[in-house]
Protein backbone atom coordinates (compact mmCIF):
# COMPACT_ATOMS: atom_id res chain seq x y z
CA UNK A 1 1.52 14.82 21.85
CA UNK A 2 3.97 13.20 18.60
CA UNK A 3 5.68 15.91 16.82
CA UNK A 4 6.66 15.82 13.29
CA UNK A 5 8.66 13.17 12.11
CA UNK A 6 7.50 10.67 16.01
CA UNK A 7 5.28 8.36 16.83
CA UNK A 8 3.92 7.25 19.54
CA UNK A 9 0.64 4.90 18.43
CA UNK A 10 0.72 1.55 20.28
CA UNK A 11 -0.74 -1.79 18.04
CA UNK A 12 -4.33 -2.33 19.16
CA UNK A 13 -5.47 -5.92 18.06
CA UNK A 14 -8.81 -4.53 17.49
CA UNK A 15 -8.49 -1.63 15.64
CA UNK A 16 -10.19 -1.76 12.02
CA UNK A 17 -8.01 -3.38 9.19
CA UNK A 18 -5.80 -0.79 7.22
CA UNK A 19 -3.84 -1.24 4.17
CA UNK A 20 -2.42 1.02 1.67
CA UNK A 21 -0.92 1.60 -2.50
CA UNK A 22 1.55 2.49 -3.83
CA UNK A 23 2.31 5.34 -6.48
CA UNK A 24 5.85 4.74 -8.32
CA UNK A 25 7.53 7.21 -11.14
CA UNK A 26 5.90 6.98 -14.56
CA UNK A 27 6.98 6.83 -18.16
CA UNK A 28 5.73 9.95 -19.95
CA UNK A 29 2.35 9.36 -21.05
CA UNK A 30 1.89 6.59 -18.46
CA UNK A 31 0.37 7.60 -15.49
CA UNK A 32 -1.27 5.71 -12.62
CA UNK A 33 -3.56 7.64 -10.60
CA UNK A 34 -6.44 7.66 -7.88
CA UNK A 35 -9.64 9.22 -8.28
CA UNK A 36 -12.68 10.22 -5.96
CA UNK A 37 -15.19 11.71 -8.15
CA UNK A 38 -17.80 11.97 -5.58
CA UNK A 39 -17.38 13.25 -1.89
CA UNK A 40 -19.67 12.18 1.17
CA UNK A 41 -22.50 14.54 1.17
CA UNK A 42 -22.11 18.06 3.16
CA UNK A 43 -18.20 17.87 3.07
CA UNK A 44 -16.91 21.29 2.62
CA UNK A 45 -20.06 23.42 3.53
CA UNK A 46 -18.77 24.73 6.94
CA UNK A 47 -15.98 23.70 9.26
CA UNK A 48 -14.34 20.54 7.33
CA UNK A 49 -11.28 18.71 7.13
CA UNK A 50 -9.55 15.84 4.99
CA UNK A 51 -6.70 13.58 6.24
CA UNK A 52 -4.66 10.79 5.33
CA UNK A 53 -1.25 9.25 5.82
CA UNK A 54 1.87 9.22 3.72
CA UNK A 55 4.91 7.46 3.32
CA UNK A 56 7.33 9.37 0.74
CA UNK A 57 10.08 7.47 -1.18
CA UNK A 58 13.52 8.97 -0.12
CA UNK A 59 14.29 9.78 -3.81
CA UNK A 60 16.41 12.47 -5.30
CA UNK A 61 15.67 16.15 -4.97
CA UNK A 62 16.14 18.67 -7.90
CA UNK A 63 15.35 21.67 -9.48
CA UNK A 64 14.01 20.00 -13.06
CA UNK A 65 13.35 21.40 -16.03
CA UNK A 66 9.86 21.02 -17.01
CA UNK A 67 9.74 17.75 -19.92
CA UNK A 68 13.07 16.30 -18.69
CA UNK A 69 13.04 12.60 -16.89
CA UNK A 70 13.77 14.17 -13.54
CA UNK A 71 10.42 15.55 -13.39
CA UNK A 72 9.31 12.46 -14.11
CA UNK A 73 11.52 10.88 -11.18
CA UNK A 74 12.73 13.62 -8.53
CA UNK A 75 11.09 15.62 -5.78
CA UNK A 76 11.27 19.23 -6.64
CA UNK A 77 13.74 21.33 -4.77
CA UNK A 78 12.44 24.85 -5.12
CA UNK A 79 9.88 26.34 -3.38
CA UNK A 80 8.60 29.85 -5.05
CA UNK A 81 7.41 32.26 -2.27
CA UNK A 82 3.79 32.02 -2.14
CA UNK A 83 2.01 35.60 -4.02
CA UNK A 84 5.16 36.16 -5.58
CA UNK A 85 3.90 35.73 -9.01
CA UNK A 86 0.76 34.47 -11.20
CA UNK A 87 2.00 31.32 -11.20
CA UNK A 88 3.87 30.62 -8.17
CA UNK A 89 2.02 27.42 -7.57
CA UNK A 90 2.80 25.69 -10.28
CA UNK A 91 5.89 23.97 -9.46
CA UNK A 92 6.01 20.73 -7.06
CA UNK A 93 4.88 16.93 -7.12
CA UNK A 94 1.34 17.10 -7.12
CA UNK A 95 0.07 14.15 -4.15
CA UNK A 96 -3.68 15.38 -4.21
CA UNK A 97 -4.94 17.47 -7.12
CA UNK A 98 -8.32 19.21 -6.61
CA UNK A 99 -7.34 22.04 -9.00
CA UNK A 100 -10.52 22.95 -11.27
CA UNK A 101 -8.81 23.57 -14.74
CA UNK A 102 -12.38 24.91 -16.41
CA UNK A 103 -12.70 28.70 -17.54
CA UNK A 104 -11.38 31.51 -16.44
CA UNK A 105 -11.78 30.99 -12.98
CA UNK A 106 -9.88 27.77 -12.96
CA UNK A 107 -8.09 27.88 -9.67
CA UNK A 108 -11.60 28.40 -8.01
CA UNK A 109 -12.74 25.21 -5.84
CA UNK A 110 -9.31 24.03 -5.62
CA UNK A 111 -7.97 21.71 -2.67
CA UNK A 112 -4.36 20.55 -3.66
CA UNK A 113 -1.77 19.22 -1.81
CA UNK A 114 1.79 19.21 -3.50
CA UNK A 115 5.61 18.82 -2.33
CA UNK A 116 8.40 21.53 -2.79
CA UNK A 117 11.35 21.91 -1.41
CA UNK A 118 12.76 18.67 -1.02
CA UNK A 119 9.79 17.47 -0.06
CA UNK A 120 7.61 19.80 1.92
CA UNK A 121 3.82 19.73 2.26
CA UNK A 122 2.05 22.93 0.63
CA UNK A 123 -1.84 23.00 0.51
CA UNK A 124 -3.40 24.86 -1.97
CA UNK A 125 -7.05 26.32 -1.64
CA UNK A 126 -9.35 28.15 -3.48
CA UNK A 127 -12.29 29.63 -2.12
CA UNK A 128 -13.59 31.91 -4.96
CA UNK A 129 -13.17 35.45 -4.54
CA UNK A 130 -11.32 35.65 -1.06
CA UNK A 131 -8.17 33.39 -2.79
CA UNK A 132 -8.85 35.70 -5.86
CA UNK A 133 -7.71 38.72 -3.80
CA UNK A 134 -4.19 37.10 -3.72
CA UNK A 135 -1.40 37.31 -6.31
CA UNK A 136 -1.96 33.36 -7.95
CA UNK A 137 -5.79 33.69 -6.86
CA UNK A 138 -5.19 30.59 -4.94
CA UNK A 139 -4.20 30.69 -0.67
CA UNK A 140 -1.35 28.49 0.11
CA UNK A 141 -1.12 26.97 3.70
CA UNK A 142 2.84 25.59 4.01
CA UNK A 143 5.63 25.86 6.53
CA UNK A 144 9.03 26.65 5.19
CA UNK A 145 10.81 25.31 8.30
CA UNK A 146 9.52 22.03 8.58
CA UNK A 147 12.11 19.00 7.76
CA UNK A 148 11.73 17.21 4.72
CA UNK A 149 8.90 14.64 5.06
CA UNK A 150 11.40 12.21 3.05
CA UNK A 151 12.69 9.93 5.88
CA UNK A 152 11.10 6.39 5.38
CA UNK A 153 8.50 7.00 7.94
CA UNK A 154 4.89 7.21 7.87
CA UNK A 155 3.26 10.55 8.83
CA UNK A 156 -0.25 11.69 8.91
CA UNK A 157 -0.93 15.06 6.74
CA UNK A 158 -4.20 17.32 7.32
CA UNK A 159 -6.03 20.09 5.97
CA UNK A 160 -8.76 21.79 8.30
CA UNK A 161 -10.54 24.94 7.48
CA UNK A 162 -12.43 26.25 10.95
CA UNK A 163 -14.11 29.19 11.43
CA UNK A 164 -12.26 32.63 12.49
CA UNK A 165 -15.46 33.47 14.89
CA UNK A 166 -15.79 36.19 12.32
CA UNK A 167 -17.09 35.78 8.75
CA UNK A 168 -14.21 34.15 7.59
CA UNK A 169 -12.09 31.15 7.97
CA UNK A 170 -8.53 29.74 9.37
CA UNK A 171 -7.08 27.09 6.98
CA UNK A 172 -4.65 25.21 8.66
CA UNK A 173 -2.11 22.55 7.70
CA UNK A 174 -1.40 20.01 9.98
CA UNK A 175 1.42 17.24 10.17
CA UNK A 176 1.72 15.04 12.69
CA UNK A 177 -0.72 15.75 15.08
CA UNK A 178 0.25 19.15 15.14
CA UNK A 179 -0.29 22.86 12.99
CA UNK A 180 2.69 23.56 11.45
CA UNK A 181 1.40 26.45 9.47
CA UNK A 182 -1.93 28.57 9.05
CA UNK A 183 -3.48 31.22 6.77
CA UNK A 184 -6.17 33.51 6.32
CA UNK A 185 -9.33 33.66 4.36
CA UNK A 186 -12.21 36.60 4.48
CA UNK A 187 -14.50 34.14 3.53
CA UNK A 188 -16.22 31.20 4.34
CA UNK A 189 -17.73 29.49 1.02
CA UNK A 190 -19.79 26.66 1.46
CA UNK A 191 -17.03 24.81 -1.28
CA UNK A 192 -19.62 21.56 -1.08
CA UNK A 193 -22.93 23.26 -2.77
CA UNK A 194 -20.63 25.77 -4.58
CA UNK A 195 -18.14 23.03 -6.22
CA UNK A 196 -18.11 19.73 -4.86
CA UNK A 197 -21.27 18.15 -4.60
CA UNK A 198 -20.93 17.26 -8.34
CA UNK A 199 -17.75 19.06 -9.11
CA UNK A 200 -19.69 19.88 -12.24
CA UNK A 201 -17.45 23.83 -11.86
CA UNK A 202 -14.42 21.44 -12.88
CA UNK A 203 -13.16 20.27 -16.39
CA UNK A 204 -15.33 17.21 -17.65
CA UNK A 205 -12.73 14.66 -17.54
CA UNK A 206 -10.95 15.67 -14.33
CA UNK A 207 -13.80 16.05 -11.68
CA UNK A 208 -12.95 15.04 -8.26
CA UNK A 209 -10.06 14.70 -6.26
CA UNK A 210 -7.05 12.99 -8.27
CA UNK A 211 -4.42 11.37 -5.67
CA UNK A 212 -0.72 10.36 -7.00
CA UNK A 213 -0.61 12.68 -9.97
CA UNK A 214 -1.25 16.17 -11.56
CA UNK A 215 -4.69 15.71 -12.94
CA UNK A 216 -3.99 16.75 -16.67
CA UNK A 217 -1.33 14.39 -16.73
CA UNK A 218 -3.27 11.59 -15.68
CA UNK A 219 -5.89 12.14 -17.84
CA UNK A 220 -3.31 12.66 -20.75
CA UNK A 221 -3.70 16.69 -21.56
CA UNK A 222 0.11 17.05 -20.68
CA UNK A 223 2.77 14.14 -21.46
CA UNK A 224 4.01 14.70 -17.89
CA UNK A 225 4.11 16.49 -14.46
CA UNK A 226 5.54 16.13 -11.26
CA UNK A 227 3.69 14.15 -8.94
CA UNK A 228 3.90 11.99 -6.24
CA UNK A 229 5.73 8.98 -5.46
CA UNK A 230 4.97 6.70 -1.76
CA UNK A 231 2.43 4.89 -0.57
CA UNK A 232 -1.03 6.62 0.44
CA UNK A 233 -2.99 5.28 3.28
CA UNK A 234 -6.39 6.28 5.26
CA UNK A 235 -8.30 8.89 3.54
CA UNK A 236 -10.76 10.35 6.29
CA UNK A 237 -13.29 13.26 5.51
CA UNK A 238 -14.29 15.27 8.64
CA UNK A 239 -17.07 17.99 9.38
CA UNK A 240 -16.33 20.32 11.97
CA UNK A 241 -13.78 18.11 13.62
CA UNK A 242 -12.05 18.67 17.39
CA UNK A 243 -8.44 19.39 18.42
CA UNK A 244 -8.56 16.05 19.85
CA UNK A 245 -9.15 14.83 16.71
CA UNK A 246 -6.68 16.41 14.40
CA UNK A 247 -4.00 15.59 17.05
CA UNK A 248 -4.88 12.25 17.31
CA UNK A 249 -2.50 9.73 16.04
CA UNK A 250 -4.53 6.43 16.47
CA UNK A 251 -6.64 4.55 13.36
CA UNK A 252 -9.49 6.03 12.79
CA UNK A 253 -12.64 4.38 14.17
CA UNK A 254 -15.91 4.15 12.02
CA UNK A 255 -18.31 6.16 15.05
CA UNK A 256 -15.66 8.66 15.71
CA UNK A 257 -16.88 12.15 15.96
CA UNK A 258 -17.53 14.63 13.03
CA UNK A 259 -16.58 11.42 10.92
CA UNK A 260 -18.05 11.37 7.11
CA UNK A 261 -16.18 8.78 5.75
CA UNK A 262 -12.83 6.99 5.71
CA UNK A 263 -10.60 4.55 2.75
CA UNK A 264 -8.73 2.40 4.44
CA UNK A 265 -7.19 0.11 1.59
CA UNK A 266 -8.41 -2.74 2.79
CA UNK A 267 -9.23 -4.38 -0.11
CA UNK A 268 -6.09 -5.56 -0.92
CA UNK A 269 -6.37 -5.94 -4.62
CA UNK A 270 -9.01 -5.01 -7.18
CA UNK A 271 -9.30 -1.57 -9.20
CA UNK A 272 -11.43 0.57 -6.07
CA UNK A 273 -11.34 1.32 -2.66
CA UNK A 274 -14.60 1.85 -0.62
CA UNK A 275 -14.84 3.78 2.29
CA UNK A 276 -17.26 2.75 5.17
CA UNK A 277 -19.99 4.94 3.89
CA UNK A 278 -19.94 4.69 0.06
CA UNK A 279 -17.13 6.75 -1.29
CA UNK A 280 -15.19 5.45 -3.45
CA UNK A 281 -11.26 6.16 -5.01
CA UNK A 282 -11.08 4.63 -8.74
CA UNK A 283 -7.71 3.58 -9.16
CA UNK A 284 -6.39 4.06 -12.73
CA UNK A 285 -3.60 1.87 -14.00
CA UNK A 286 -1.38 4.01 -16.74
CA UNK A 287 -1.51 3.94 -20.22
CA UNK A 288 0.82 0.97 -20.51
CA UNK A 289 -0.54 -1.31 -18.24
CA UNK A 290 1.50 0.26 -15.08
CA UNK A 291 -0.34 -0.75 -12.39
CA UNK A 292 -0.97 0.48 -8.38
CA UNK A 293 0.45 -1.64 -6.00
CA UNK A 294 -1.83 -2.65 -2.97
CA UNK A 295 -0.24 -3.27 0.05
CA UNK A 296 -0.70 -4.55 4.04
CA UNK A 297 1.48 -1.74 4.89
CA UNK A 298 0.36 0.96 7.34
CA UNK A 299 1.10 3.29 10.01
CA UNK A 300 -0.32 1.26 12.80
């Protein structure tokens, strides 16, 4: 089985077409962004899990100042011990923002994935009142050992929630092929009935899963926020899937098991990308015209 950071997929000549974009640094104001307002149909309402592939731009690392051009253009260097504070979650470059941002309960339905520490994966997850019990209100699933993910190679990043064979649930976050880090929950909300079927829980104009940016910077309620900067490639929704399948390093194959849907990119040019069974990721060009970059790039 690949570790972290290897590979060991071998070209097939058959396997399904894959491409990928492209999310650069921004001016403030100016942000490009992908968005999947509507997930295939059951995902989240038991055992569930989302994957995709990432290639990070080597950048620079810092600890910015919030409103400064390094936010803007660095990775964020810190990494604020999870439950240390109300708001230890706030600082990192956002990749996939799922956060609700409606009402008090704001942090409820949340699945975000940001980078800290030089470039770290942290999931973020919010399953209503068992992530309310912790300091934040949100559960964080992250690794503080792991190398930095910035070394000009592709790897595949996945969040899986299973169940404990109790009531409640083991969220786990996966790199690789492989769990690099788990956490707890007493529950087991059904997050598809409860907030993602229509995401209607979430603020009006930032329902759905925003990829490449913090979601109220992309739709323009803050000038700025870290977020992400690499390409993005295979988006694959799962319900209930195996080991074998979360360790599994080959393209994904449209009758594989537990499959809901997957984005593969390849389009090649255009404004969406369209899964194999209907879902869709808008892609949003910033304010100025700045525009996502397709690409034949891929991990395979």
């Amino acid at each position: 089985m690949a570790g972290p950071g290897s590979r060991l997929y071998v070209s097939d000549p058959e396997a399904p077409t894959n491409g990928s974009i492209l999310f650069v640094s921004n001016a403030a104001s100016d942000n490009e962004y992908g968005r999947i307002a509507t997930v295939p149909n059951g995902f989240g309402a038991g055992e569930f899990a989302i994957s995709f592939w990432l290639l990070l731009t080597t950048g620079t690392a810092s600890s910015f100042s919030s409103g400064t051009s390094q936010e803007r253009t660095d990775w964020w260097a810190g990494d604020a011990s999870p439950y240390s504070s109300s708001g230890w979650w706030f600082d990192g470059n956002f990749c996939m923002d799922g956060h609700t941002n409606a009402g008090s309960a704001f942090y409820d339905g949340t699945l975000s994935l940001q980078f800290v520490d030089s470039g770290k994966p942290r999931w973020l997850f919010g399953d209503g009142a068992a992530a309310n019990a912790r300091t934040g209100d949100l559960h964080a699933v992250q690794d503080t050992s792991l190398a930095s993910l910035r070394d000009s190679t592709w790897h595949k990043l996945a969040f899986r929630r299973r169940n404990d064979g109790g009531s409640g649930s083991i969220l786990e976050s996966w790199v690789d092929g492989e769990i690099i880090a788990t956490e707890t929950s007493t529950s087991r909300t059904n997050m598809y009935t409860t907030y993602w079927d229509d995401f209607a829980v979430q603020a009006a104009a930032q329902r759905g899963f925003f990829f490449g940016a913090e979601k109220q910077a992309a739709v323009g309620i803050f000038s700025q926020y870290a977020d992400y900067k690499g390409r993005i490639a295979e988006i694959a929704f799962w319900d209930s899937p195996s080991d074998a399948t979360m360790q599994s390093l080959d393209p994904v194959e449209d009758d594989d098991t537990g499959l809901l849907d997957v984005i593969r990119f390849a389009e090649g040019s255009g404004s969406t990308a369209t899964g194999i069974n209907g879902t869709v990721m808008n892609l949003n060009n910033g304010a100025s015209g700045q525009t996502i970059a397709w690409g034949s790039q891929n991990p395979f």
